[in-house]
C-alpha atoms as a PDB file:
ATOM      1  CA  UNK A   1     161.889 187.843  32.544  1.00  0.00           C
ATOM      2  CA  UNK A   2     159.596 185.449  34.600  1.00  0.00           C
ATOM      3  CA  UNK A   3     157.040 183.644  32.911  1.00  0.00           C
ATOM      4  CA  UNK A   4     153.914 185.752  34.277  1.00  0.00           C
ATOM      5  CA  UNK A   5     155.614 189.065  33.197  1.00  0.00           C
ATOM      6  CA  UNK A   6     155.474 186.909  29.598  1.00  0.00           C
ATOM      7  CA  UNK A   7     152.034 185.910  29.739  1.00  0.00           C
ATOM      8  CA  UNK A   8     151.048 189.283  30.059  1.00  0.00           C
ATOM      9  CA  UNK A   9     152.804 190.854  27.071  1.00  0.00           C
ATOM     10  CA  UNK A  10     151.429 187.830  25.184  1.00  0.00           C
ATOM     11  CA  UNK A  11     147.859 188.636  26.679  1.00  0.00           C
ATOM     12  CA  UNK A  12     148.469 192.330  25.694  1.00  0.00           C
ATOM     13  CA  UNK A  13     149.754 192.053  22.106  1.00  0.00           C
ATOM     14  CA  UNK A  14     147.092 189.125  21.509  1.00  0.00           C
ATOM     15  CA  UNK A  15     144.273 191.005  22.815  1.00  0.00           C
ATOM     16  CA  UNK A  16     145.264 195.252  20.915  1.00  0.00           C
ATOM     17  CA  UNK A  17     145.715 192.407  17.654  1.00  0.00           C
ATOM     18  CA  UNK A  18     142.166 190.667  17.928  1.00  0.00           C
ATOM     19  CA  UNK A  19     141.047 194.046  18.474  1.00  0.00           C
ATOM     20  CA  UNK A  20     142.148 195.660  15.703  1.00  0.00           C
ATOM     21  CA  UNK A  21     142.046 193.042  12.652  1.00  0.00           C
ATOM     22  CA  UNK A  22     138.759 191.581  13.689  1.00  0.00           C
ATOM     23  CA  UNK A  23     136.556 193.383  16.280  1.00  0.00           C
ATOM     24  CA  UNK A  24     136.958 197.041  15.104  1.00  0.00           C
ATOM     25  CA  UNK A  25     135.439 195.653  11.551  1.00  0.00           C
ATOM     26  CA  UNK A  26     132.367 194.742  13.619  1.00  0.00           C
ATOM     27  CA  UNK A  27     130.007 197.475  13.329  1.00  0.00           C
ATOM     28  CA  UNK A  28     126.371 196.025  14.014  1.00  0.00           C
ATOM     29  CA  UNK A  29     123.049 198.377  13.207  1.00  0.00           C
ATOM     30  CA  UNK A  30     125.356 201.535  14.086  1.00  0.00           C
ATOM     31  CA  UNK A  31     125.657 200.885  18.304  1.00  0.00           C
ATOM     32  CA  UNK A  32     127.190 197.748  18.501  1.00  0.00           C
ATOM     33  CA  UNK A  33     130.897 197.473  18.581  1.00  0.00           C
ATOM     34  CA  UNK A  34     132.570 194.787  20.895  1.00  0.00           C
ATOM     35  CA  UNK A  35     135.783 195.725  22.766  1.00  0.00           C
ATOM     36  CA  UNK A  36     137.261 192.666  24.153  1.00  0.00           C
ATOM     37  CA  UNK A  37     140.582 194.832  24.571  1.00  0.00           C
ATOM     38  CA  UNK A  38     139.408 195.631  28.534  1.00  0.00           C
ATOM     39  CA  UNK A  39     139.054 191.977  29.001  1.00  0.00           C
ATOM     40  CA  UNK A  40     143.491 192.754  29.850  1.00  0.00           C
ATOM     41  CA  UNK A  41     142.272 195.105  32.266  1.00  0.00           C
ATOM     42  CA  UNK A  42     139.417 193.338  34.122  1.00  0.00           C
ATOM     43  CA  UNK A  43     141.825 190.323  34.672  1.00  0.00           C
ATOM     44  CA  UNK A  44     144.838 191.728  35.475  1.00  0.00           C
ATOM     45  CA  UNK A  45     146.170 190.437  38.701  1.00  0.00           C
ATOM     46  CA  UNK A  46     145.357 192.217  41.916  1.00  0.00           C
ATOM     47  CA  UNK A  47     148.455 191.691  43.516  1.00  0.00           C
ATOM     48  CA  UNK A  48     150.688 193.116  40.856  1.00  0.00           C
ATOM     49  CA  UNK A  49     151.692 196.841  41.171  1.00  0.00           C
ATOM     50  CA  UNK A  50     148.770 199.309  40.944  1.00  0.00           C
ATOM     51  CA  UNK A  51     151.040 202.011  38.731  1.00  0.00           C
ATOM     52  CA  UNK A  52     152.557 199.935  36.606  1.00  0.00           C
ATOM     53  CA  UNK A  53     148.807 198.185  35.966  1.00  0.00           C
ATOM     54  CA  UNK A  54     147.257 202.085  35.113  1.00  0.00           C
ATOM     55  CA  UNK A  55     150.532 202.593  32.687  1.00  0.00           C
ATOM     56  CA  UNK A  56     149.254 199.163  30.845  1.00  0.00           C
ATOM     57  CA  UNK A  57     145.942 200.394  31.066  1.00  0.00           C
ATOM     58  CA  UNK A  58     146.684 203.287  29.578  1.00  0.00           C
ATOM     59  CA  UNK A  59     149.358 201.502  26.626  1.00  0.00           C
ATOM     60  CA  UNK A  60     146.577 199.053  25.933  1.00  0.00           C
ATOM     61  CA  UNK A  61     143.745 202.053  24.995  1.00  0.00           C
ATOM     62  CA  UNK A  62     146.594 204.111  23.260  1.00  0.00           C
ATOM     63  CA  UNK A  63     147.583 201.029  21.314  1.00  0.00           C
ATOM     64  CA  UNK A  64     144.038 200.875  20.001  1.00  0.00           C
ATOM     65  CA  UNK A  65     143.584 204.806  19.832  1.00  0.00           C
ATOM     66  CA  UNK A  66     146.743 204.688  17.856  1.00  0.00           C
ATOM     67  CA  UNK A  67     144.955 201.672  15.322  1.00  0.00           C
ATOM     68  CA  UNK A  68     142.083 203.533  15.563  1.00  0.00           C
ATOM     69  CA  UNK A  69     142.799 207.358  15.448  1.00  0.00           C
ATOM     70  CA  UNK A  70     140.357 208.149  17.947  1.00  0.00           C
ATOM     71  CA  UNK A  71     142.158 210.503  19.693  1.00  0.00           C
ATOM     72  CA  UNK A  72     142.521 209.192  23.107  1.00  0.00           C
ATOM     73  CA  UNK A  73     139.019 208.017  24.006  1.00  0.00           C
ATOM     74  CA  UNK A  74     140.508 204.749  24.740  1.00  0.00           C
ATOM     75  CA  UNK A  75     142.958 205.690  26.896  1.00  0.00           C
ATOM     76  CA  UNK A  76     141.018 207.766  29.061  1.00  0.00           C
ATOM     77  CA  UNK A  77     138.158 205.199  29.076  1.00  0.00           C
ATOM     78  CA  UNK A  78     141.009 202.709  30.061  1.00  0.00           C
ATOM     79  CA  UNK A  79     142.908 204.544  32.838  1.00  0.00           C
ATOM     80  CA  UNK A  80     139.559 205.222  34.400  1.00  0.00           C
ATOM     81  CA  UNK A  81     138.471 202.072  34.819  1.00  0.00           C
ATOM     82  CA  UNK A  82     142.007 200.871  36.522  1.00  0.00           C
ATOM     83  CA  UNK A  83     141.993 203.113  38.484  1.00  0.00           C
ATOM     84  CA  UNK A  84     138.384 202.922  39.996  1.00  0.00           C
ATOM     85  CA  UNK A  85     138.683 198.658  39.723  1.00  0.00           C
ATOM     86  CA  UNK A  86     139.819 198.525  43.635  1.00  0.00           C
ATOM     87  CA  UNK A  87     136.495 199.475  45.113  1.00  0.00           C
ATOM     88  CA  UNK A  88     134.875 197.754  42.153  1.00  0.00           C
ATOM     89  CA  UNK A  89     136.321 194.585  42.858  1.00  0.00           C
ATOM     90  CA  UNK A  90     135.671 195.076  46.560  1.00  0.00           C
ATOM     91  CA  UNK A  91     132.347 195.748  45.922  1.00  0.00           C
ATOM     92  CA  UNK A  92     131.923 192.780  43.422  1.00  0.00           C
ATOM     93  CA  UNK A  93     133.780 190.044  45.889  1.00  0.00           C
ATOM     94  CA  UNK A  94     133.880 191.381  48.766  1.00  0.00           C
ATOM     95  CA  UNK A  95     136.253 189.627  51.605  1.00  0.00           C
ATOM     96  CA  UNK A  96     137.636 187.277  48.628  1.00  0.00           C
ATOM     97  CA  UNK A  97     139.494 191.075  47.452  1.00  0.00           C
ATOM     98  CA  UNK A  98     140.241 192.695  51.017  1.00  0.00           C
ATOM     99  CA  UNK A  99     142.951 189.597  51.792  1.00  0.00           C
ATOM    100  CA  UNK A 100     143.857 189.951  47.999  1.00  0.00           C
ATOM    101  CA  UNK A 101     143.267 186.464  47.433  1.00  0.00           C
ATOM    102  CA  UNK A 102     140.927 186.650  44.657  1.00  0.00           C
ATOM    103  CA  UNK A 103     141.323 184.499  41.544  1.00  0.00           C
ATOM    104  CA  UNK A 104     139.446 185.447  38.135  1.00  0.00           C
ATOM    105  CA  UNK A 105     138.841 181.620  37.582  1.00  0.00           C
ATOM    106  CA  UNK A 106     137.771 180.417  41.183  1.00  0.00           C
ATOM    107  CA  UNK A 107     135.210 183.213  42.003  1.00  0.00           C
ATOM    108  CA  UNK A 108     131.673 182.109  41.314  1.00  0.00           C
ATOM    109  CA  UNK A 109     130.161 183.036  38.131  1.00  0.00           C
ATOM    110  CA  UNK A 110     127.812 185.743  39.312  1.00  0.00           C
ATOM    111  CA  UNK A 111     130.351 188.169  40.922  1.00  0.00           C
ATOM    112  CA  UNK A 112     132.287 187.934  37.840  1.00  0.00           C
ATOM    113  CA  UNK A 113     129.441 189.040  35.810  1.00  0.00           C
ATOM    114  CA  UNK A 114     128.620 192.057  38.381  1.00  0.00           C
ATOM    115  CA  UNK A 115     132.017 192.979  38.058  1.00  0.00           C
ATOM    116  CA  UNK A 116     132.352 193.116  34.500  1.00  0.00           C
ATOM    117  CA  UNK A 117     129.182 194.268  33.952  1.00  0.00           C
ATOM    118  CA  UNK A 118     129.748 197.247  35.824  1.00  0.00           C
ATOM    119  CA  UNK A 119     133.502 198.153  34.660  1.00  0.00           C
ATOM    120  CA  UNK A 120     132.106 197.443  30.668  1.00  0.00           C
ATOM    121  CA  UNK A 121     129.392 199.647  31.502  1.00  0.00           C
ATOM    122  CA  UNK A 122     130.988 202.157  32.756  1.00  0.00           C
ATOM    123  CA  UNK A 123     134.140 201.761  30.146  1.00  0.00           C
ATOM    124  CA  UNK A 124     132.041 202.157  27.805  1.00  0.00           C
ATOM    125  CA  UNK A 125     129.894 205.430  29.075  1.00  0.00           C
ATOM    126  CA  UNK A 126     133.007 207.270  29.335  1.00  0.00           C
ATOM    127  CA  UNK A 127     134.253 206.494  25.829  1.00  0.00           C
ATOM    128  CA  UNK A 128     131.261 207.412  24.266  1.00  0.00           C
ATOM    129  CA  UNK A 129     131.009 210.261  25.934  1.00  0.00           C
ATOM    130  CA  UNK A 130     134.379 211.166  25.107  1.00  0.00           C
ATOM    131  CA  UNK A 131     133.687 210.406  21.498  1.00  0.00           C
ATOM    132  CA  UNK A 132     129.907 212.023  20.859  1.00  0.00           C
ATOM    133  CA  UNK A 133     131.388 215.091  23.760  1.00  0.00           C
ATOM    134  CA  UNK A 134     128.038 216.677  23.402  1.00  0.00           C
ATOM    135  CA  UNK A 135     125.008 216.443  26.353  1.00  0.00           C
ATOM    136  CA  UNK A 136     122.556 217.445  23.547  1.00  0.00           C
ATOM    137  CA  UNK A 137     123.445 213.375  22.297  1.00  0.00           C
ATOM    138  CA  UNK A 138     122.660 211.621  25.679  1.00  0.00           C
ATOM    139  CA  UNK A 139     120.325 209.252  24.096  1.00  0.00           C
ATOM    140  CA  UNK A 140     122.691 208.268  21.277  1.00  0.00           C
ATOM    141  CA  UNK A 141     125.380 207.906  24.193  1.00  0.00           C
ATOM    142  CA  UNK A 142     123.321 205.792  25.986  1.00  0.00           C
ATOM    143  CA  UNK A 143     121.780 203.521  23.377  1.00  0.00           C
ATOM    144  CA  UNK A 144     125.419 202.666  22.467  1.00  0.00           C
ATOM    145  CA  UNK A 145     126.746 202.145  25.496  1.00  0.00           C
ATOM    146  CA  UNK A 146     123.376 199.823  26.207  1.00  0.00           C
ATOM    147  CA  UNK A 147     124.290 197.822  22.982  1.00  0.00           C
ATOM    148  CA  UNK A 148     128.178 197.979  22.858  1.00  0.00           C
ATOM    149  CA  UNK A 149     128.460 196.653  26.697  1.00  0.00           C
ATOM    150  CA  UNK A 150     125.836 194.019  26.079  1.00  0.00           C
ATOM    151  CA  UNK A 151     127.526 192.521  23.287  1.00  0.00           C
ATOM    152  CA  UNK A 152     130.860 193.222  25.168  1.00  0.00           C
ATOM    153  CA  UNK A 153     130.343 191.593  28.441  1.00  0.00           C
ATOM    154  CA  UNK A 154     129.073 188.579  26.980  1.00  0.00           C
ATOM    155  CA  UNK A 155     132.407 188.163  24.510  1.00  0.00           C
ATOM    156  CA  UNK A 156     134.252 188.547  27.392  1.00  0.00           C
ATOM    157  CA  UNK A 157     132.345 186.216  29.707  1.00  0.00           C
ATOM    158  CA  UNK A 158     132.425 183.402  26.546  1.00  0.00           C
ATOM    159  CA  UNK A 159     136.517 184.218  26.211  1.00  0.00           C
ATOM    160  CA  UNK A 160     136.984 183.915  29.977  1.00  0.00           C
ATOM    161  CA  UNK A 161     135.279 180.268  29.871  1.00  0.00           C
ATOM    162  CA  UNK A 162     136.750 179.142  27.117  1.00  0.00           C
ATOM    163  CA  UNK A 163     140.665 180.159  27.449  1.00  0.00           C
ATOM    164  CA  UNK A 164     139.950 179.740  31.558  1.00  0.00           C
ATOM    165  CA  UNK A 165     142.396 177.259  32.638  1.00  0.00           C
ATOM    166  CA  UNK A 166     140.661 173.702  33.867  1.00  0.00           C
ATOM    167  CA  UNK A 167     141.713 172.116  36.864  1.00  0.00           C
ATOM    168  CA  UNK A 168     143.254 168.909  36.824  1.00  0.00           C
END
């Protein structure tokens, strides 16, 4: 095994761990919940194969569906998102993502935030929805995905600068 296909089972098992023994305990005024856990998903290398990055996507929400016994809102939520991320990270960097030469930690800090702004937000919309699976709750849908993908985008923004690797 190389030492990227390492780093990635370490990012996986270290990010379905923080997510179970500490964020899932975090449940503020009844909306907010951080998920950190698609933090794997938004940074997964571009160049790397597109099915085998949807079958992670879809371990990584299982593994918390599984910790969580939510019945697969995870997964969906998660396999969604990987597979719409290619027009989301064209949209989001534009010529940087056509040549496939992005780089999470050289991109400026704005299209980082569009970009996982709009993959949180959207994450998150289809979980809930998964989980409330009632119209008649739209509001309560969208006040937690409002809340949850705040307080999500900004963990992973702060987790992103502080484990981002410095150049020397």
């Amino acid at each position: 095994m190389n030492r990227t296909a390492i780093n990635t089972i370490f990012e996986f098992l270290a990010l379905v761990l923080v997510q179970v023994l500490i964020l899932n305990n975090i449940n503020f005024l009844g909306y907010i919940n951080p998920y950190l856990y698609i933090l794997f998903i938004l940074l997964y290398p571009v160049k790397n194969n597109r099915t085998l990055f949807v079958f992670l996507s879809f371990l990584m929400g299982l593994s918390i569906d599984l910790f969580t016994d939510s019945g697969g809102v995870h997964a969906g939520a998660s396999v969604f998102i990987a597979f719409i991320r290619p027009p989301i990270l064209k949209f989001s960097f534009g010529m940087v993502y056509e040549y496939q030469t992005i780089k999470f930690s050289q991109t400026e800090f704005g299209n980082r935030f569009v970009y996982f702004s709009i993959l949180t937000v959207i994450h998150h919309f289809i979980m809930f929805s998964l989980e409330v699976f009632n119209i008649s709750n739209i509001i309560l849908i969208l006040q937690k995905t409002l809340f949850s993908s705040i307080f999500t985008i900004l963990l992973c923004l702060i987790t992103v600068i502080l484990f981002s690797k410095k150049p020397r």
